[in-house]
Protein backbone atom coordinates (compact mmCIF):
# COMPACT_ATOMS: atom_id res chain seq x y z
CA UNK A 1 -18.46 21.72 -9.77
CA UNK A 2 -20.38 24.71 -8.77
CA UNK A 3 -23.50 25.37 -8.94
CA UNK A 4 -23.95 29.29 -9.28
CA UNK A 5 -26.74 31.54 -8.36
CA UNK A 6 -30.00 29.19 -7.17
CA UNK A 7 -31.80 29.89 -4.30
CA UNK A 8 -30.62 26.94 -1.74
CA UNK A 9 -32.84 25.15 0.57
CA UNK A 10 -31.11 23.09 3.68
CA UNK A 11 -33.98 21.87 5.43
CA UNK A 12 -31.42 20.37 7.99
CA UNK A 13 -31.06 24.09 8.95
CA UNK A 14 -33.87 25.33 7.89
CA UNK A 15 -32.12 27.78 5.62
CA UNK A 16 -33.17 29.71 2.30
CA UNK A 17 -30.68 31.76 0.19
CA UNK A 18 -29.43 32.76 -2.90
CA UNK A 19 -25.78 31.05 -3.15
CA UNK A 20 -23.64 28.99 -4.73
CA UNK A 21 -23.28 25.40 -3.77
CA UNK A 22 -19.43 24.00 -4.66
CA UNK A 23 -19.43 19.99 -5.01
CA UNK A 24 -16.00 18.69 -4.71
CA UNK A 25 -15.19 14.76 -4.15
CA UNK A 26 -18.53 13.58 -3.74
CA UNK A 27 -19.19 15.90 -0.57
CA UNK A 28 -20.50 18.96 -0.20
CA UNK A 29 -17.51 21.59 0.16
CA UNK A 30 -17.06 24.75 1.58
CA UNK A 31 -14.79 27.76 -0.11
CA UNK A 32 -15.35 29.71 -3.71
CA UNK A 33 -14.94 28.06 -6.83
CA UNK A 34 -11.73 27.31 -8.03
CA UNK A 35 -9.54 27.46 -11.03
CA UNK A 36 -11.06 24.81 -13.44
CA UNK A 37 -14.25 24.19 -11.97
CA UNK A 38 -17.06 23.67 -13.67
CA UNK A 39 -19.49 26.25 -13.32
CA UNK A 40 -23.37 25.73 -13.93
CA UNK A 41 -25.90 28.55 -14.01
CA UNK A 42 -29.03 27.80 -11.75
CA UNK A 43 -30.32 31.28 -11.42
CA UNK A 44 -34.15 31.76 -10.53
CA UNK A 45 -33.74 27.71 -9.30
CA UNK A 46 -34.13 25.91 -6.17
CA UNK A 47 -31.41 24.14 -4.57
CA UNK A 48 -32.22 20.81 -2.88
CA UNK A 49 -30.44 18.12 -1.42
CA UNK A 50 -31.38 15.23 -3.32
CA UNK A 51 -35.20 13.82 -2.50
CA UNK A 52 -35.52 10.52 -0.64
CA UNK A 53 -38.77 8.97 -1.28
CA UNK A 54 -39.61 7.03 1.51
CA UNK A 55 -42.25 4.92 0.49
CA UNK A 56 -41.43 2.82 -3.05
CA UNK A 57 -42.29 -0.49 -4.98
CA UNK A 58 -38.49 -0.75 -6.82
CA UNK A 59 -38.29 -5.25 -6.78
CA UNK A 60 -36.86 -5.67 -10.43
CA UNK A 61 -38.97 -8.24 -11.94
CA UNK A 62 -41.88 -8.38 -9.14
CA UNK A 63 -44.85 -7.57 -10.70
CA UNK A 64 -45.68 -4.33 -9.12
CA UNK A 65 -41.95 -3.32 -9.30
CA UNK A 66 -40.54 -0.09 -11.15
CA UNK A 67 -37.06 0.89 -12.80
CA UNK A 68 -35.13 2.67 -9.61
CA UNK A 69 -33.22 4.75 -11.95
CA UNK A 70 -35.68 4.94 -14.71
CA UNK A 71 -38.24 6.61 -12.35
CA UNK A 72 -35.36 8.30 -9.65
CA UNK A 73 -33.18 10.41 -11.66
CA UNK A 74 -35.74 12.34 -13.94
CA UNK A 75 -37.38 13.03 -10.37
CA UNK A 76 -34.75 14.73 -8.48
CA UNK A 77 -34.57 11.11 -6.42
CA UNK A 78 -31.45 10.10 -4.91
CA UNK A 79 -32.50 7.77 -2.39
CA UNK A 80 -35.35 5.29 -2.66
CA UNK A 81 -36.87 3.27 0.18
CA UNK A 82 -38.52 0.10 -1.01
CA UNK A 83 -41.20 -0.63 1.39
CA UNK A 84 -42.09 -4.33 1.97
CA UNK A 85 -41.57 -5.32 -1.90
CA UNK A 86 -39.37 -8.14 -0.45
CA UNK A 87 -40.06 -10.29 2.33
CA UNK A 88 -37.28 -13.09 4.13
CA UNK A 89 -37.49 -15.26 1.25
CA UNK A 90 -37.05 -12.89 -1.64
CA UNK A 91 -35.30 -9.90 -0.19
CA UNK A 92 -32.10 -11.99 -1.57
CA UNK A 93 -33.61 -11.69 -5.10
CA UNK A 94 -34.26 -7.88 -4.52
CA UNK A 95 -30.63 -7.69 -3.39
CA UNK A 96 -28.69 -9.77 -6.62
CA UNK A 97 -31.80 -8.25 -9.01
CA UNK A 98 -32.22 -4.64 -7.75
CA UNK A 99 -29.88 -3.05 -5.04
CA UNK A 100 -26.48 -4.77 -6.99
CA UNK A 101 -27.86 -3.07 -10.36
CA UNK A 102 -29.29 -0.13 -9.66
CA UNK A 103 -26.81 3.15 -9.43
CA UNK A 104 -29.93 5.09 -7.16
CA UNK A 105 -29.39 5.04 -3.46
CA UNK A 106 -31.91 1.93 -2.01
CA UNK A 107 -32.59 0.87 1.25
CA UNK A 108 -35.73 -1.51 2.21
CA UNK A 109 -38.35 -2.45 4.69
CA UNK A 110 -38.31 -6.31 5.17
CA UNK A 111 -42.34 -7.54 4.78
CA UNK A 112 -43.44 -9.62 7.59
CA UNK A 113 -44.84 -11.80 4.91
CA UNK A 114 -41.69 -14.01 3.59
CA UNK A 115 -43.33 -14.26 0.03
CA UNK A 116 -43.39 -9.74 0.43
CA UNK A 117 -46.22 -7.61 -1.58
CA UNK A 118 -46.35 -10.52 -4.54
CA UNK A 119 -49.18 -10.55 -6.82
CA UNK A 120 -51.31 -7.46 -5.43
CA UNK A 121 -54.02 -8.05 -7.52
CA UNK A 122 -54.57 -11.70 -6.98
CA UNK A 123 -54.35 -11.39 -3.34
CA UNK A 124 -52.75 -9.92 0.14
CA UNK A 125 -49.46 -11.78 0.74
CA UNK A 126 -51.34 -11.62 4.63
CA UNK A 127 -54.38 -14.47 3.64
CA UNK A 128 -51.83 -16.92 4.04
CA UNK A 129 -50.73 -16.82 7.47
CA UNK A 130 -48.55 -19.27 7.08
CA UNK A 131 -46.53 -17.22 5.31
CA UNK A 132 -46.04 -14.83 8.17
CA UNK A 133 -42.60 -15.75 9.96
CA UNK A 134 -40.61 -14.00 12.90
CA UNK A 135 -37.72 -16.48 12.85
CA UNK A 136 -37.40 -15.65 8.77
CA UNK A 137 -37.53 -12.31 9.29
CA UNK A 138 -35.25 -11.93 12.02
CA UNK A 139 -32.55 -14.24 10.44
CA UNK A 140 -33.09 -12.25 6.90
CA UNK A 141 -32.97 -8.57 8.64
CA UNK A 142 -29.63 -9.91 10.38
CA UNK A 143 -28.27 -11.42 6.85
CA UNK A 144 -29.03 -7.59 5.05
CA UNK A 145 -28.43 -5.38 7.98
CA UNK A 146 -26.90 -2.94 5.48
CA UNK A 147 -29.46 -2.23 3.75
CA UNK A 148 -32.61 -3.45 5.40
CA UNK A 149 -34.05 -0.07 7.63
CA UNK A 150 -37.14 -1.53 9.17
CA UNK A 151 -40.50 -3.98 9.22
CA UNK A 152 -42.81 -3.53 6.85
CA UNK A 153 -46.68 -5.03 7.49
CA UNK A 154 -50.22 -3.75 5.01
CA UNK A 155 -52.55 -4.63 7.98
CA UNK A 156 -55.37 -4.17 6.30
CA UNK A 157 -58.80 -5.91 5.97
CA UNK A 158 -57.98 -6.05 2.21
CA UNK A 159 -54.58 -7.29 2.36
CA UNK A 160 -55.04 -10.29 5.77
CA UNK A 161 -58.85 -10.43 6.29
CA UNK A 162 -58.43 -12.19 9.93
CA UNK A 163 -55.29 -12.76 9.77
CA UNK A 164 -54.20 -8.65 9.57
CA UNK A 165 -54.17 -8.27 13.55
CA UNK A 166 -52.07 -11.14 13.91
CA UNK A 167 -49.28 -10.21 11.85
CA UNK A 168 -49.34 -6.61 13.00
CA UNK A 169 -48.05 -8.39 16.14
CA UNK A 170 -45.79 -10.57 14.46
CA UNK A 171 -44.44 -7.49 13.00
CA UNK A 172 -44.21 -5.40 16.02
CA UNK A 173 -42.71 -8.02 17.59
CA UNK A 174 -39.98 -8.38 14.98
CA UNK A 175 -39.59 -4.85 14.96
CA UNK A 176 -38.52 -4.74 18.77
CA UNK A 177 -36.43 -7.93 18.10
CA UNK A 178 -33.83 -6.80 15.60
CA UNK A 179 -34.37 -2.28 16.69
CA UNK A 180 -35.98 -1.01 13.80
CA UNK A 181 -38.69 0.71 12.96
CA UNK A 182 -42.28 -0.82 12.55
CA UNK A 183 -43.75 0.48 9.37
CA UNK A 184 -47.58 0.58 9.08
CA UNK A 185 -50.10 0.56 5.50
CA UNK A 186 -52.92 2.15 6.53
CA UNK A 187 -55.69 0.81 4.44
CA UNK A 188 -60.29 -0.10 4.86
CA UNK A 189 -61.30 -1.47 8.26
CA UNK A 190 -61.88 -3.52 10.42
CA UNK A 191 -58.23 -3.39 10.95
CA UNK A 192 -58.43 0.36 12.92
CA UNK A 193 -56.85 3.18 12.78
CA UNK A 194 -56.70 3.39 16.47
CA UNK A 195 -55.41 -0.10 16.78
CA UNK A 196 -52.84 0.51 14.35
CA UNK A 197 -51.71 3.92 16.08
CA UNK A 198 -51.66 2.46 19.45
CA UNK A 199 -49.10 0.00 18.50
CA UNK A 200 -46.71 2.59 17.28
CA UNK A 201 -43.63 3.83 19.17
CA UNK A 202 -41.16 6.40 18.78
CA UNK A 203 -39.84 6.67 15.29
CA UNK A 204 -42.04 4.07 13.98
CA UNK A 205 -43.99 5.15 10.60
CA UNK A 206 -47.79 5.13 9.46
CA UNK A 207 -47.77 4.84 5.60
CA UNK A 208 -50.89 6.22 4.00
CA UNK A 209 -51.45 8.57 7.16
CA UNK A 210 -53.94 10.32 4.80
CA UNK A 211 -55.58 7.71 2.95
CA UNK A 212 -59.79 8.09 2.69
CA UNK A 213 -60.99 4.89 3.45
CA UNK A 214 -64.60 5.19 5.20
CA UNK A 215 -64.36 4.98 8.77
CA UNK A 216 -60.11 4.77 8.96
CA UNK A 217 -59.18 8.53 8.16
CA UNK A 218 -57.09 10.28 10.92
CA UNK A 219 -59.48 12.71 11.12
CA UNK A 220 -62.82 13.14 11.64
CA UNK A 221 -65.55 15.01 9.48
CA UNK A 222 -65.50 17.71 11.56
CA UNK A 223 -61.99 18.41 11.52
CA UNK A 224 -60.91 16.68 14.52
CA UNK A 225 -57.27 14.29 14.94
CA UNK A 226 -58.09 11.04 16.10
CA UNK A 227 -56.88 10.51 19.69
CA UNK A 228 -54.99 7.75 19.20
CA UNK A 229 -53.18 9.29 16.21
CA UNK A 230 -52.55 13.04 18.21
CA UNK A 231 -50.87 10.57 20.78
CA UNK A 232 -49.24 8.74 18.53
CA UNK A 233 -47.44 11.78 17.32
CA UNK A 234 -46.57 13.07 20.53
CA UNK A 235 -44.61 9.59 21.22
CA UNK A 236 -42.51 10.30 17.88
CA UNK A 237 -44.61 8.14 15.63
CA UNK A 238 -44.37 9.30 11.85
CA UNK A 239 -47.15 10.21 9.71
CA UNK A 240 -46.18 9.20 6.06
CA UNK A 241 -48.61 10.03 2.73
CA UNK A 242 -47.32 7.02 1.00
CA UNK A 243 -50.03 8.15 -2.28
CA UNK A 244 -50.27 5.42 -4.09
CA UNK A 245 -53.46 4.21 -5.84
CA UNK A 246 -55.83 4.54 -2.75
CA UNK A 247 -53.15 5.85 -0.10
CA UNK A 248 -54.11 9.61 -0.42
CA UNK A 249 -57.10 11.82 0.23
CA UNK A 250 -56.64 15.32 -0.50
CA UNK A 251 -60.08 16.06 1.70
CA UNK A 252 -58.29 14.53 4.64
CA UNK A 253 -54.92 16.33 3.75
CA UNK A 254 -57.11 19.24 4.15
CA UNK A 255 -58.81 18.47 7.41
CA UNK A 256 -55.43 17.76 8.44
CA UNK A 257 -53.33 21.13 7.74
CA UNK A 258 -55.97 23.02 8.61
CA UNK A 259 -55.63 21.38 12.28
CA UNK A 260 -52.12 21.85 12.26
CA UNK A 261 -50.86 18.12 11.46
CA UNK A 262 -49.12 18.21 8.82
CA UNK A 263 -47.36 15.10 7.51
CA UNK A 264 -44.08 13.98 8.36
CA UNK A 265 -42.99 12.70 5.12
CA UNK A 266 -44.44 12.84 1.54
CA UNK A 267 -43.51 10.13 -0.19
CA UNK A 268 -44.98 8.26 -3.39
CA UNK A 269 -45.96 4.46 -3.26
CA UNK A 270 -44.59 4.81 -6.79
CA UNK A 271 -45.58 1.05 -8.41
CA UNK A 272 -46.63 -0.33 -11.32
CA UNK A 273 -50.38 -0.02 -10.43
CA UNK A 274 -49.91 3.98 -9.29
CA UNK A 275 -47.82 5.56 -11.52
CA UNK A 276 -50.56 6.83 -13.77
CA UNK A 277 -52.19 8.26 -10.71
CA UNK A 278 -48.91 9.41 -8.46
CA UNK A 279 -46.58 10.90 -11.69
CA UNK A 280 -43.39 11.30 -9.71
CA UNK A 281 -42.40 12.76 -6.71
CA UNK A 282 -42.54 16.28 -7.31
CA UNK A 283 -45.58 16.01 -8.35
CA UNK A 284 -46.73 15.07 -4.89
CA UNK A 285 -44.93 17.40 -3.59
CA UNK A 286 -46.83 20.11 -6.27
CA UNK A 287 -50.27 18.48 -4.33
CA UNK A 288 -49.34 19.76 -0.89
CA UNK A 289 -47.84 23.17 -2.33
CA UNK A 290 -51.68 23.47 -4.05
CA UNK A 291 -52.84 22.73 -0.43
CA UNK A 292 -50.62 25.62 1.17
CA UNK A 293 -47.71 23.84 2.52
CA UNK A 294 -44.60 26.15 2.36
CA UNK A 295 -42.10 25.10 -0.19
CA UNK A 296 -39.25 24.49 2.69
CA UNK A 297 -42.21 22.33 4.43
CA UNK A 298 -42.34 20.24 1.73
CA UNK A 299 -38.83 20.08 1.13
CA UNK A 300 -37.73 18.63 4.72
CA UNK A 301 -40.66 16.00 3.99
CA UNK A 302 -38.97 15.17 0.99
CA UNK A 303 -35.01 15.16 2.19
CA UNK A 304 -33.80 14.87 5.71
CA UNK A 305 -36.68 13.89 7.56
CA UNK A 306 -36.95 10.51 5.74
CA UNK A 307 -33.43 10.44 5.81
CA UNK A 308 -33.28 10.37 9.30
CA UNK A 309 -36.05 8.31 9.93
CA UNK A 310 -34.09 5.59 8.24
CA UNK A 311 -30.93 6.61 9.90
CA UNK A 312 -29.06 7.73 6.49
CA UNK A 313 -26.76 10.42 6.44
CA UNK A 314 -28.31 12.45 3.04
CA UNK A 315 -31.36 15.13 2.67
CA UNK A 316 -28.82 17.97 3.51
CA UNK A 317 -26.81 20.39 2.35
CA UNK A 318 -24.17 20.95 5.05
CA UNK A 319 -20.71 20.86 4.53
CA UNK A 320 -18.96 17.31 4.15
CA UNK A 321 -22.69 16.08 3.63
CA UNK A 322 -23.02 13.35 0.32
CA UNK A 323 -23.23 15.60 -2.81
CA UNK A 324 -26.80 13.97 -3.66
CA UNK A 325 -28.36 17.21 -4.74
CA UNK A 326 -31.18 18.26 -7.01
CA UNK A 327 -32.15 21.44 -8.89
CA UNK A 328 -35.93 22.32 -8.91
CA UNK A 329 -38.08 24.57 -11.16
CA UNK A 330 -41.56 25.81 -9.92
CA UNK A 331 -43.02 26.75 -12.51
CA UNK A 332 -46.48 28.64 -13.40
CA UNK A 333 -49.18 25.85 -14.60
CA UNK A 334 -52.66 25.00 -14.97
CA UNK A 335 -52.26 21.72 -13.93
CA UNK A 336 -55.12 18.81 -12.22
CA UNK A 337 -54.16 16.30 -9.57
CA UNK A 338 -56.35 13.75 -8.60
CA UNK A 339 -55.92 11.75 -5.50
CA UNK A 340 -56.64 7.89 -5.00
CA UNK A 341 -60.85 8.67 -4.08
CA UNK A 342 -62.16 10.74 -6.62
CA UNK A 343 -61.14 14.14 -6.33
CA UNK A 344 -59.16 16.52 -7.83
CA UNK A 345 -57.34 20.02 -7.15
CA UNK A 346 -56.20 22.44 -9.79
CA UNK A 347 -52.95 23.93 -9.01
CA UNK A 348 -51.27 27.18 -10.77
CA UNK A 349 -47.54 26.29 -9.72
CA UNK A 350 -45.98 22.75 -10.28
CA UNK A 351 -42.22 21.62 -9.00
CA UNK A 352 -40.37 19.79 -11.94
CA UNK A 353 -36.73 18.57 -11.52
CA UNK A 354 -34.15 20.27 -13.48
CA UNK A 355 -31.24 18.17 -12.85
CA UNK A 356 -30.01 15.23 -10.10
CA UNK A 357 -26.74 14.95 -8.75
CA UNK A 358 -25.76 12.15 -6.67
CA UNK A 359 -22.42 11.56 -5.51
CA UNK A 360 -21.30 14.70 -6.65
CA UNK A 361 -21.22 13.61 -10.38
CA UNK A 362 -24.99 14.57 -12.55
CA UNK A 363 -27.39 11.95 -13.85
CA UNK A 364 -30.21 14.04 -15.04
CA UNK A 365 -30.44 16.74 -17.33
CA UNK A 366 -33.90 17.91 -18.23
CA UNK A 367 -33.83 18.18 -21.87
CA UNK A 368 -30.04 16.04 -22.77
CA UNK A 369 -30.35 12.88 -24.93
């Protein structure tokens, strides 16, 4: 299969260009088309590798959960990364009720909370501390080590009341343990931002980097990068927008460009509580483009950074790479997007997925039955 004509974005090179892209066994290839390939016009297109959403809710069945292919495919999603759906005593579930039925790449942080984000609405799965267990996560993380990628805590006021700090610890401590990365909700104090930054190491991730909540943002009113989160960064530490319901501000997004720190990774919190607010992925991705992000900006926040930061081998376009790839419109619109606190920003140019690839063979066709 070739696909003929788009302009191609590798963010693992940091390349643009109008070319063909030839998909042959499930791998990128190299060479010109050949003699009964399948040819397919993208002209005027972008040419991704397939998007990898780093921060999901995907448990089939869990009450915040969402279809994985349902939601992935007409997205230009290849890979999805459930974050702390599942903790030690359910990630089995997630495994025979999700991963085993789901065609989407899926990988998942392991909640430090054995009974994982359960009931949102009732409750933080943190109020219980009994419930937080570094024996049950080690000894699940060692059971699912192919397809677990990393610790997943929401320590936040709203999620653990007093019991937050203490399973940040657990967490970090579990984290070190088992040599994975520690990933972070950022949510309303008293649980800190600084506290929370300070604990981060290289390659570890703050979800909601941008959230809004009085008193936690990353930056200050007058423009400013917390300390503790400018140090953070300079250790390795991720800064994920995990949007969400209340994970996103776009006044801090733009306090936060306009100081030069942009995010790391745009990703979704795609659940059943945020969809109505988040839409899909390009559609955050269509936020930061309103903001003044370059397109190949957002595109390496979308692909192989996340990628990497999970250790997968996708998000590119290189030769002998995994033929997840996705075509992209961006397309002239008058559309509104509203962020988890209130506001809005009108945008004249909005990314929609034209068709998904993944493995070389197409799922999504914008427009086929």
């Amino acid at each position: 299969m070739v696909l003929r004509g788009g302009t191609v974005h590798d963010p693992a090179t940091g390349r643009a260009r109008v070319t063909d892209v030839r998909l042959e066994g499930g791998v990128i290839a190299t060479g010109d088309a050949q003699p009964g390939d399948r040819v397919i016009d993208v002209t005027g297109r972008i040419v991704s590798p397939g998007l990898v959403d780093l921060h999901t809710h995907i448990f089939a069945g869990q009450d915040l959960g969402v279809d994985a292919d349902g939601v992935a495919f007409p997205s230009g999603t290849t890979t999805m990364i459930d974050t702390g759906s599942a903790g030690a005593h359910l990630i089995g579930a997630f495994r025979a009720s999700t991963l085993e039925r789901s065609t989407v790449g899926i990988r998942a942080f392991l909640n430090i909370a054995t009974i994982g984000a359960t009931s949102i609405l009732l409750g933080g799965e943190l109020r219980a501390p009994w419930y937080v267990s570094e024996e049950e996560a080690v000894a699940a993380i060692d059971a699912h080590r192919d397809f677990v990628v990393g610790v997943k805590v929401r320590a936040s006021a709203d999620v653990g009341g007093e019991h937050a700090l203490p399973a940040l610890a657990a967490a970090r401590r579990v984290a070190d343990r088992v040599g994975l990365p520690l990933m972070v909700h950022l949510g309303p104090p008293p649980v800190g931002v600084d506290e929370i930054a300070d604990s981060l190491r290289e390659g570890d991730i703050l979800t909601h980097a941008f959230t809004g909540w009085p008193g936690n943002a990353v930056v200050d009113d007058d423009g400013r990068t917390r300390p503790s989160v400018a140090r953070a960064r300079q250790r390795g530490v991720l800064l994920d927008i995990g949007h969400g319901a209340s994970g996103f501000s776009l006044e801090v997004a733009r306090r936060m460009l306009a100081a030069g720190q942009p995010p790391d990774t745009i990703s979704t919190d795609l659940h059943a509580y945020s969809s109505k607010t988040v839409g899909d992925l390009p559609q955050v991705m269509s936020r930061f483009l309103a903001l003044g992000m370059p397109l190949g900006d957002v595109l390496r926040c979308t692909t192989v950074t996340p990628a990497r930061a999970v250790g997968l081998a996708v998000g590119e376009l290189t030769p002998g790479s995994r033929a997840d790839v996705t075509v992209l419109e961006l397309v002239d619109a008058d559309v509104e997007y509203a962020d988890g606190f209130g506001a809005t920003i009108r945008a004249s140019r909005e990314l929609r997925a034209v068709q998904t690839f993944l493995g070389g063979q197409q799922v999504y066709e914008r427009g086929s039955a």
